[in-house]
PDB file of N, CA and C in Angstrom:
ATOM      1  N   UNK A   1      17.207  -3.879  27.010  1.00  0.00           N
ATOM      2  CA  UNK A   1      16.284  -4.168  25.924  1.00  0.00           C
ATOM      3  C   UNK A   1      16.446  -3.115  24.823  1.00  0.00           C
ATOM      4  N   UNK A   2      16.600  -3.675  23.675  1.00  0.00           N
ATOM      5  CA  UNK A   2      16.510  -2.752  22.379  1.00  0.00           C
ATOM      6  C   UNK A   2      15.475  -1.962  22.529  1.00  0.00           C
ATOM      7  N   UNK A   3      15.666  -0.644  21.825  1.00  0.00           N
ATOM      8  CA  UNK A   3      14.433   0.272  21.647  1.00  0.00           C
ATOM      9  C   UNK A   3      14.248  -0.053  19.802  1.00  0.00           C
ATOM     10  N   UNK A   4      12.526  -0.522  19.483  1.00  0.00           N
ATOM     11  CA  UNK A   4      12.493  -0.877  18.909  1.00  0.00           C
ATOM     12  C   UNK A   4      10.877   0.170  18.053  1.00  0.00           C
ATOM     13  N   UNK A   5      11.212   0.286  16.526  1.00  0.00           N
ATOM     14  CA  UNK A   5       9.993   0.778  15.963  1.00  0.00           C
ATOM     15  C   UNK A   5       9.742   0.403  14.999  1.00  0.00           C
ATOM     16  N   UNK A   6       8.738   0.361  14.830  1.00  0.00           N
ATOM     17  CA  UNK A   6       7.992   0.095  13.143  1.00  0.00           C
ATOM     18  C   UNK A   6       7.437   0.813  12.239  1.00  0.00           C
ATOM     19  N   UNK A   7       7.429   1.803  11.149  1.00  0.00           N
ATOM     20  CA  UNK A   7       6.882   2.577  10.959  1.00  0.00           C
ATOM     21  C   UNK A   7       5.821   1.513   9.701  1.00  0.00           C
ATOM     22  N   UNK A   8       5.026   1.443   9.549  1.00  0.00           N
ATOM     23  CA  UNK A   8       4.026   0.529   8.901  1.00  0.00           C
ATOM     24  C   UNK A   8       2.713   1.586   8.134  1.00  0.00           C
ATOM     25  N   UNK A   9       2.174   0.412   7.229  1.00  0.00           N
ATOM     26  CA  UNK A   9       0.405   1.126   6.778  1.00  0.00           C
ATOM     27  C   UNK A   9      -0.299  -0.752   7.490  1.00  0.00           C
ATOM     28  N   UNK A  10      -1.531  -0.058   7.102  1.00  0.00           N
ATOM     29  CA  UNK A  10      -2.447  -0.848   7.690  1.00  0.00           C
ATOM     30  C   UNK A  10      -2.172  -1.825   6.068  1.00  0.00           C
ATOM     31  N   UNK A  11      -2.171  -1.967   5.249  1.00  0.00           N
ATOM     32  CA  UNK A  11      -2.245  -2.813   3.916  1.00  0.00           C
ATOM     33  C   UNK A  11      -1.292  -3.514   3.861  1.00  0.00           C
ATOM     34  N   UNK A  12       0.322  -2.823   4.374  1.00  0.00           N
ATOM     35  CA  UNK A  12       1.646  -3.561   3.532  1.00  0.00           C
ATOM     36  C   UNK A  12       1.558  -5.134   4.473  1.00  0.00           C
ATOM     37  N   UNK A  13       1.960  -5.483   3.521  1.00  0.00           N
ATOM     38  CA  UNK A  13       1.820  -7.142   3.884  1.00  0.00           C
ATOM     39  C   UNK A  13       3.350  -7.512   4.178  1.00  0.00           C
ATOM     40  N   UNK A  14       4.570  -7.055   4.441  1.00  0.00           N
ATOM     41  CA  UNK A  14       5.849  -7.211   4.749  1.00  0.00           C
ATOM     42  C   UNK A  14       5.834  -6.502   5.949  1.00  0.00           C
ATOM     43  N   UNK A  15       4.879  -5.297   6.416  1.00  0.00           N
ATOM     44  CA  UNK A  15       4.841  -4.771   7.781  1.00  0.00           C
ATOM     45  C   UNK A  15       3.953  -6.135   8.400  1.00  0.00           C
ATOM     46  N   UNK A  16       3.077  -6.712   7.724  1.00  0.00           N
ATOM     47  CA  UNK A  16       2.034  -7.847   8.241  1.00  0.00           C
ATOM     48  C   UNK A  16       3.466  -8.853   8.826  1.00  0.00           C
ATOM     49  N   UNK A  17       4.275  -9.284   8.182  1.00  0.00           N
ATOM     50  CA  UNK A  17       5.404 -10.436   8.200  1.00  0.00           C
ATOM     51  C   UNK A  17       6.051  -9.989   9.311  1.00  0.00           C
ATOM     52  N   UNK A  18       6.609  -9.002   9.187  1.00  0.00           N
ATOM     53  CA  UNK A  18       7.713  -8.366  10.473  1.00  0.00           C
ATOM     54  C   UNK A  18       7.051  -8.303  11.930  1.00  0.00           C
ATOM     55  N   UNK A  19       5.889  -7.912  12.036  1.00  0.00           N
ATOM     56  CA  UNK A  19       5.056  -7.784  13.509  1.00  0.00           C
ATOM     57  C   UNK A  19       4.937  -9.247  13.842  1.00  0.00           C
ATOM     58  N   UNK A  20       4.442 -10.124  12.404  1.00  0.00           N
ATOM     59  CA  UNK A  20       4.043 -11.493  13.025  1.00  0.00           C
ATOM     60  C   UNK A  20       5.331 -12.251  13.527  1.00  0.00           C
ATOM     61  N   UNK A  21       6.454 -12.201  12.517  1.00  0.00           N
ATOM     62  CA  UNK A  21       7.816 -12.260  12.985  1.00  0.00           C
ATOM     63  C   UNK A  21       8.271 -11.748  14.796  1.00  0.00           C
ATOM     64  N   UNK A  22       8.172 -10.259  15.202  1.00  0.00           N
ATOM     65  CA  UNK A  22       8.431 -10.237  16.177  1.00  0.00           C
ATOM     66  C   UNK A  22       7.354 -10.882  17.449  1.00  0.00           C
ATOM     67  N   UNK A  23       6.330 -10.934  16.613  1.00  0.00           N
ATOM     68  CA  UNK A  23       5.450 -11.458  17.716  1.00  0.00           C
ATOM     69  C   UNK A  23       5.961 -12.973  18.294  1.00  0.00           C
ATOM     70  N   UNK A  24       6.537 -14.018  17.151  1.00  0.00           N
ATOM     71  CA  UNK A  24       6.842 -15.323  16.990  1.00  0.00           C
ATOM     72  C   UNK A  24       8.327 -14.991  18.375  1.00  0.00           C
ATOM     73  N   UNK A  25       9.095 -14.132  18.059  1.00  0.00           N
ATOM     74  CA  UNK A  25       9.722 -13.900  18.938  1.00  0.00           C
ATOM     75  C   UNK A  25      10.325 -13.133  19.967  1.00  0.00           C
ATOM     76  N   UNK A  26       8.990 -12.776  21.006  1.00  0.00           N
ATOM     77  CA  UNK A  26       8.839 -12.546  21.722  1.00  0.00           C
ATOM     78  C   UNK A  26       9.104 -10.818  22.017  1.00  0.00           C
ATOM     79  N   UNK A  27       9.426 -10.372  20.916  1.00  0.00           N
ATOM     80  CA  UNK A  27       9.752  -8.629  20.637  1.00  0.00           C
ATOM     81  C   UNK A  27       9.250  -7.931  20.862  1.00  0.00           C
ATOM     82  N   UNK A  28       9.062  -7.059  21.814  1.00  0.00           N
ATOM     83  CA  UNK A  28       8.486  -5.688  21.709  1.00  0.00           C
ATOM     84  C   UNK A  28       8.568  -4.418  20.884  1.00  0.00           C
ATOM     85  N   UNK A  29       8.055  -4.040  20.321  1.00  0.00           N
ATOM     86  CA  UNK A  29       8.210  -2.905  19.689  1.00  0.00           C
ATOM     87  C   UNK A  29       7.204  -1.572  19.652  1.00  0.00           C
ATOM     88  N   UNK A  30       7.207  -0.626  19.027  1.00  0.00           N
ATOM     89  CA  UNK A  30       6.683   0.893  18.913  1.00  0.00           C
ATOM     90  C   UNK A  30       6.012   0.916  17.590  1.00  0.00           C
ATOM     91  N   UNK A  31       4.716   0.937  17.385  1.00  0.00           N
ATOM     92  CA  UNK A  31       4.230   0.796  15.982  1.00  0.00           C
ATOM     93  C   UNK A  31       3.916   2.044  15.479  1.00  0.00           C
ATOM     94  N   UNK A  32       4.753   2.910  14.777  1.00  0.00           N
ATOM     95  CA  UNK A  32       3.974   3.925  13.698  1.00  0.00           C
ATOM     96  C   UNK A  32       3.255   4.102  12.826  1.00  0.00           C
ATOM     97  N   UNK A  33       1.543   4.060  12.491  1.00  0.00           N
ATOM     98  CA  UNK A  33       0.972   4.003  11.315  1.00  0.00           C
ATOM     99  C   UNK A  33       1.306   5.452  10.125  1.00  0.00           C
ATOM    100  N   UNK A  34       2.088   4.788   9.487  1.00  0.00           N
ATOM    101  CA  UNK A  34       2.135   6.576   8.506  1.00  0.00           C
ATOM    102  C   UNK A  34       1.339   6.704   7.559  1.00  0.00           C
ATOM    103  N   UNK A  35       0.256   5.987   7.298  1.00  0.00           N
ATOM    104  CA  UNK A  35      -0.930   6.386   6.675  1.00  0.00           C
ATOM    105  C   UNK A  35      -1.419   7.302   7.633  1.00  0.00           C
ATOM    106  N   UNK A  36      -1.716   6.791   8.641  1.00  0.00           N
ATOM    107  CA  UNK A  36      -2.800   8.255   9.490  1.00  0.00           C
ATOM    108  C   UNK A  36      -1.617   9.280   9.986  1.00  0.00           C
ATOM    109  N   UNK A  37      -0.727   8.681  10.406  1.00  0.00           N
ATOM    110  CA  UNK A  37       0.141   9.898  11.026  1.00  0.00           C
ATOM    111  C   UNK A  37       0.949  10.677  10.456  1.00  0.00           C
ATOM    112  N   UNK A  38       0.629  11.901  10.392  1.00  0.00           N
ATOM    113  CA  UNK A  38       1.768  12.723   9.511  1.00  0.00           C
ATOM    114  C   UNK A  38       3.347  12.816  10.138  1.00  0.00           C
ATOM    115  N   UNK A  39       2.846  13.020  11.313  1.00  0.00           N
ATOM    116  CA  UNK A  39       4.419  13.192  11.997  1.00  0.00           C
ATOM    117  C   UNK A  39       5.502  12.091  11.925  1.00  0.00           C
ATOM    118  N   UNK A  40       4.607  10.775  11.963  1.00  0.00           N
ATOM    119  CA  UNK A  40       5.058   9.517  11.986  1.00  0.00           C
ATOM    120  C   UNK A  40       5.919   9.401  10.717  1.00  0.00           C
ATOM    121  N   UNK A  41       5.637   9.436   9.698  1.00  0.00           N
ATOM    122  CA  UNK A  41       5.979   9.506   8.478  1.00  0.00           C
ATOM    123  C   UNK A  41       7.058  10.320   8.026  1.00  0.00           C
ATOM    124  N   UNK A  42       6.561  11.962   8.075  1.00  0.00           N
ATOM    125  CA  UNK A  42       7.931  12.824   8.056  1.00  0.00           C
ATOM    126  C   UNK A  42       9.177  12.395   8.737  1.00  0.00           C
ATOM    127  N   UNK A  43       9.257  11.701   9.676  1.00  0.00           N
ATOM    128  CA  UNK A  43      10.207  10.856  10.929  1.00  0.00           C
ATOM    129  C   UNK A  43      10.516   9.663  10.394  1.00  0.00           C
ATOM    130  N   UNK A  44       9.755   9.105  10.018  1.00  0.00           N
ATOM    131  CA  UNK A  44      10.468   8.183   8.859  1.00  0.00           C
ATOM    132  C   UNK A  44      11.012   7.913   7.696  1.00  0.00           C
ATOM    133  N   UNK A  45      10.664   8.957   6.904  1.00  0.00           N
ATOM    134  CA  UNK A  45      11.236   9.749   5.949  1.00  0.00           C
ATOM    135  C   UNK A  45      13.116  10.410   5.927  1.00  0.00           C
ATOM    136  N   UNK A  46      12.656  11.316   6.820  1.00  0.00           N
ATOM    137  CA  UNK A  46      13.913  12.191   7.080  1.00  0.00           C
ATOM    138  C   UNK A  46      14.991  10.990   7.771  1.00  0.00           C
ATOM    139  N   UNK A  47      14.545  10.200   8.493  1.00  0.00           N
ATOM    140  CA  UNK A  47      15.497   8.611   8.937  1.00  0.00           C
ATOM    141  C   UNK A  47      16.051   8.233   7.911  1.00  0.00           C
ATOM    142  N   UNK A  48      15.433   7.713   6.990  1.00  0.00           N
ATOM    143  CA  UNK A  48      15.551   6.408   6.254  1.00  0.00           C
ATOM    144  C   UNK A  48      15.622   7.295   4.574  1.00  0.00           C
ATOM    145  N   UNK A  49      15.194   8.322   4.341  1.00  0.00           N
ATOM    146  CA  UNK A  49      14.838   8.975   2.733  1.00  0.00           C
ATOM    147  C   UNK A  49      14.303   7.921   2.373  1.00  0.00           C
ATOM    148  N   UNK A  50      13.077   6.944   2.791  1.00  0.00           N
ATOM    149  CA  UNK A  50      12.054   6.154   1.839  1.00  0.00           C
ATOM    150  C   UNK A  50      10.867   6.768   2.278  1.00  0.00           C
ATOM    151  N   UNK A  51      10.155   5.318   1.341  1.00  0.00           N
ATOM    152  CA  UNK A  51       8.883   6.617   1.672  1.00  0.00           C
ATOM    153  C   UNK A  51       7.945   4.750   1.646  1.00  0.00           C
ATOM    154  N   UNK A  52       8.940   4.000   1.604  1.00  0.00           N
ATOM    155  CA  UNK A  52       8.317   2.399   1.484  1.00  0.00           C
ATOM    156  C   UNK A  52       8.123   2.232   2.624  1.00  0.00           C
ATOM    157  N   UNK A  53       7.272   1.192   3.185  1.00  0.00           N
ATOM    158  CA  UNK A  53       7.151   0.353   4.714  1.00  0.00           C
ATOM    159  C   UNK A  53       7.477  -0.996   4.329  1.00  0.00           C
ATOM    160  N   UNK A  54       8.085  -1.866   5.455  1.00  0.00           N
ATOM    161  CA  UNK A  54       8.236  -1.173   6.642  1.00  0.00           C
ATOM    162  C   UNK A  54       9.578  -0.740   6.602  1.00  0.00           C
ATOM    163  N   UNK A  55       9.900   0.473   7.462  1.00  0.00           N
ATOM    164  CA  UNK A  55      11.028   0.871   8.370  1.00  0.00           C
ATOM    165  C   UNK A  55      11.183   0.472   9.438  1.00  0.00           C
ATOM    166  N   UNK A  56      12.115  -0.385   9.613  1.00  0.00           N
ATOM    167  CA  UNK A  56      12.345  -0.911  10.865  1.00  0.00           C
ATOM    168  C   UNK A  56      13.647  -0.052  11.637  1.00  0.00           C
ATOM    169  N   UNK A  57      13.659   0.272  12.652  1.00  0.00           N
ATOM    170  CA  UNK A  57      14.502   1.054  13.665  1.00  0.00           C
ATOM    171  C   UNK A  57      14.533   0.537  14.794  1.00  0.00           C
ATOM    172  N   UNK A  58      15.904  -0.198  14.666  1.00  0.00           N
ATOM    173  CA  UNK A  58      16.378  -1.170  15.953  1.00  0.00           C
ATOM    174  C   UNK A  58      17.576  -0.449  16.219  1.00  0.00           C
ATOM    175  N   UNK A  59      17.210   0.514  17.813  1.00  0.00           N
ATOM    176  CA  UNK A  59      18.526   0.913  18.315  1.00  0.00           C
ATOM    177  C   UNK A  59      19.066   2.038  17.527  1.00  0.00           C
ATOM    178  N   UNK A  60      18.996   2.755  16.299  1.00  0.00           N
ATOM    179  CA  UNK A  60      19.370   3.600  15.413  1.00  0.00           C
ATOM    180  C   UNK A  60      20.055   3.035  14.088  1.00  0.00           C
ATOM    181  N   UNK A  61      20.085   2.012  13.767  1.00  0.00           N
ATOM    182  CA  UNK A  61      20.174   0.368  13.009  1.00  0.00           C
ATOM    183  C   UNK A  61      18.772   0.152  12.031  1.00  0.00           C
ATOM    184  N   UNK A  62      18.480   1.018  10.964  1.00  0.00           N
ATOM    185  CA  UNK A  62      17.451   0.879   9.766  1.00  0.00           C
ATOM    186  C   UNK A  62      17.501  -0.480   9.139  1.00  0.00           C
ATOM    187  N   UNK A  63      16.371  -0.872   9.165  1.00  0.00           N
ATOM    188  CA  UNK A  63      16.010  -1.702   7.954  1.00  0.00           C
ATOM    189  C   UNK A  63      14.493  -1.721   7.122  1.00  0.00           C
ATOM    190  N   UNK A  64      15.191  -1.771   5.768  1.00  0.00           N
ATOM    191  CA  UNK A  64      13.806  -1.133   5.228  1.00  0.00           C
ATOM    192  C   UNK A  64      13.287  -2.665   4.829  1.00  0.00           C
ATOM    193  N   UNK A  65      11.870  -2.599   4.589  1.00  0.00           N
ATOM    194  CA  UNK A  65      11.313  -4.397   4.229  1.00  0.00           C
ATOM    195  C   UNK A  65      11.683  -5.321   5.197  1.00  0.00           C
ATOM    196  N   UNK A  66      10.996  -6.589   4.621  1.00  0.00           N
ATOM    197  CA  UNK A  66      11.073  -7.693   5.747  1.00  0.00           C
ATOM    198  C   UNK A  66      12.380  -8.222   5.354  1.00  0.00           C
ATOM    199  N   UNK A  67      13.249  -8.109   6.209  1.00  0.00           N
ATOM    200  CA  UNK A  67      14.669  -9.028   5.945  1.00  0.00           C
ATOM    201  C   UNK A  67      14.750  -9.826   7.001  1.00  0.00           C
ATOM    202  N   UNK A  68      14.225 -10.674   7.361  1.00  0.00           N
ATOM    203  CA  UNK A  68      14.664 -11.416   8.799  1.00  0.00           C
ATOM    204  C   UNK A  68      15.607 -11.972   8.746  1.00  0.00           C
ATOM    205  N   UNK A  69      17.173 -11.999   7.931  1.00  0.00           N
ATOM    206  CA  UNK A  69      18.062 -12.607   8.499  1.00  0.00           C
ATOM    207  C   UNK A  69      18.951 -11.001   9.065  1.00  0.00           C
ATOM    208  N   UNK A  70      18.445 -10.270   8.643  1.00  0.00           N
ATOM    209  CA  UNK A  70      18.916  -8.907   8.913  1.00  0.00           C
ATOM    210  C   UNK A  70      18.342  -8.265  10.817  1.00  0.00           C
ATOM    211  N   UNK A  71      16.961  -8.456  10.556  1.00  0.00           N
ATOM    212  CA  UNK A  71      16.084  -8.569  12.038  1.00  0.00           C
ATOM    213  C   UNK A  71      16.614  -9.917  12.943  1.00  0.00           C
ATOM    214  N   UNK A  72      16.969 -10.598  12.794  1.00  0.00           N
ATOM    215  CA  UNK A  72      17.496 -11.689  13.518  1.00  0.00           C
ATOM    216  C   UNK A  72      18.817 -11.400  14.087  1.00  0.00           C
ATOM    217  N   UNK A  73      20.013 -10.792  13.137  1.00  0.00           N
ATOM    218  CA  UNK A  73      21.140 -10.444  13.132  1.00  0.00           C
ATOM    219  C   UNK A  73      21.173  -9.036  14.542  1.00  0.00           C
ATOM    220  N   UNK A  74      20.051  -7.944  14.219  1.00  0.00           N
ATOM    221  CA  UNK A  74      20.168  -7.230  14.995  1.00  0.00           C
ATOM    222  C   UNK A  74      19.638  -7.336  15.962  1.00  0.00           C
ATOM    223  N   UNK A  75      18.767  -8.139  16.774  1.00  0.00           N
ATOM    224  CA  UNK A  75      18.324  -8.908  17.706  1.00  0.00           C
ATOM    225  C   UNK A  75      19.074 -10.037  18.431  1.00  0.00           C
ATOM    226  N   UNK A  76      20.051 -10.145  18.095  1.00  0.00           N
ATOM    227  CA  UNK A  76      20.588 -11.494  18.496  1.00  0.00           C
ATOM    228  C   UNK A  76      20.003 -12.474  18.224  1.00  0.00           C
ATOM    229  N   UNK A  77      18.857 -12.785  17.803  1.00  0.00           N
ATOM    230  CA  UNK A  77      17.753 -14.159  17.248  1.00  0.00           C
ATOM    231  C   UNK A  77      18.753 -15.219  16.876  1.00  0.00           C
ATOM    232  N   UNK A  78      18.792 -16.547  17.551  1.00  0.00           N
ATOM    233  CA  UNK A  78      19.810 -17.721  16.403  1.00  0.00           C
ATOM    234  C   UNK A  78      18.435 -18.277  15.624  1.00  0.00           C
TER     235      UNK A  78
END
């Protein structure tokens, strides 16, 4: 199984898409809020140099925003 994370805020509505997305298929993942968490954030930061959500981290495999043909691709999803 992929090791899978999200670094998210409680507002962004493309972190809203991607969870509902993995939820639709069957994904587990690691949710980081980087509004409350500082550590969370600096870690997503120093990953990715954004400072946007979501960061997605599949396996060591970034994707920033909702791209689901990109999340599909690195999931194997048809």
């Amino acid at each position: 199984m992929k090791k899978i994370t999200i670094y998210t805020t409680p507002w962004c509505v493309y972190c809203k898409m991607t969870k509902a997305f993995f939820k639709e298929q069957n994904v587990q993942y690691e949710e980081k809020d980087v509004s409350t968490d500082a550590a969370a954030r600096d870690e997503m930061i120093a990953k990715s140099q954004q400072m946007g959500v979501p960061v997605i981290d599949i396996d060591g495999e970034l994707t920033v925003g909702f791209d689901k043909e990109r999340l599909s691709q690195l999931l194997n999803i048809k």
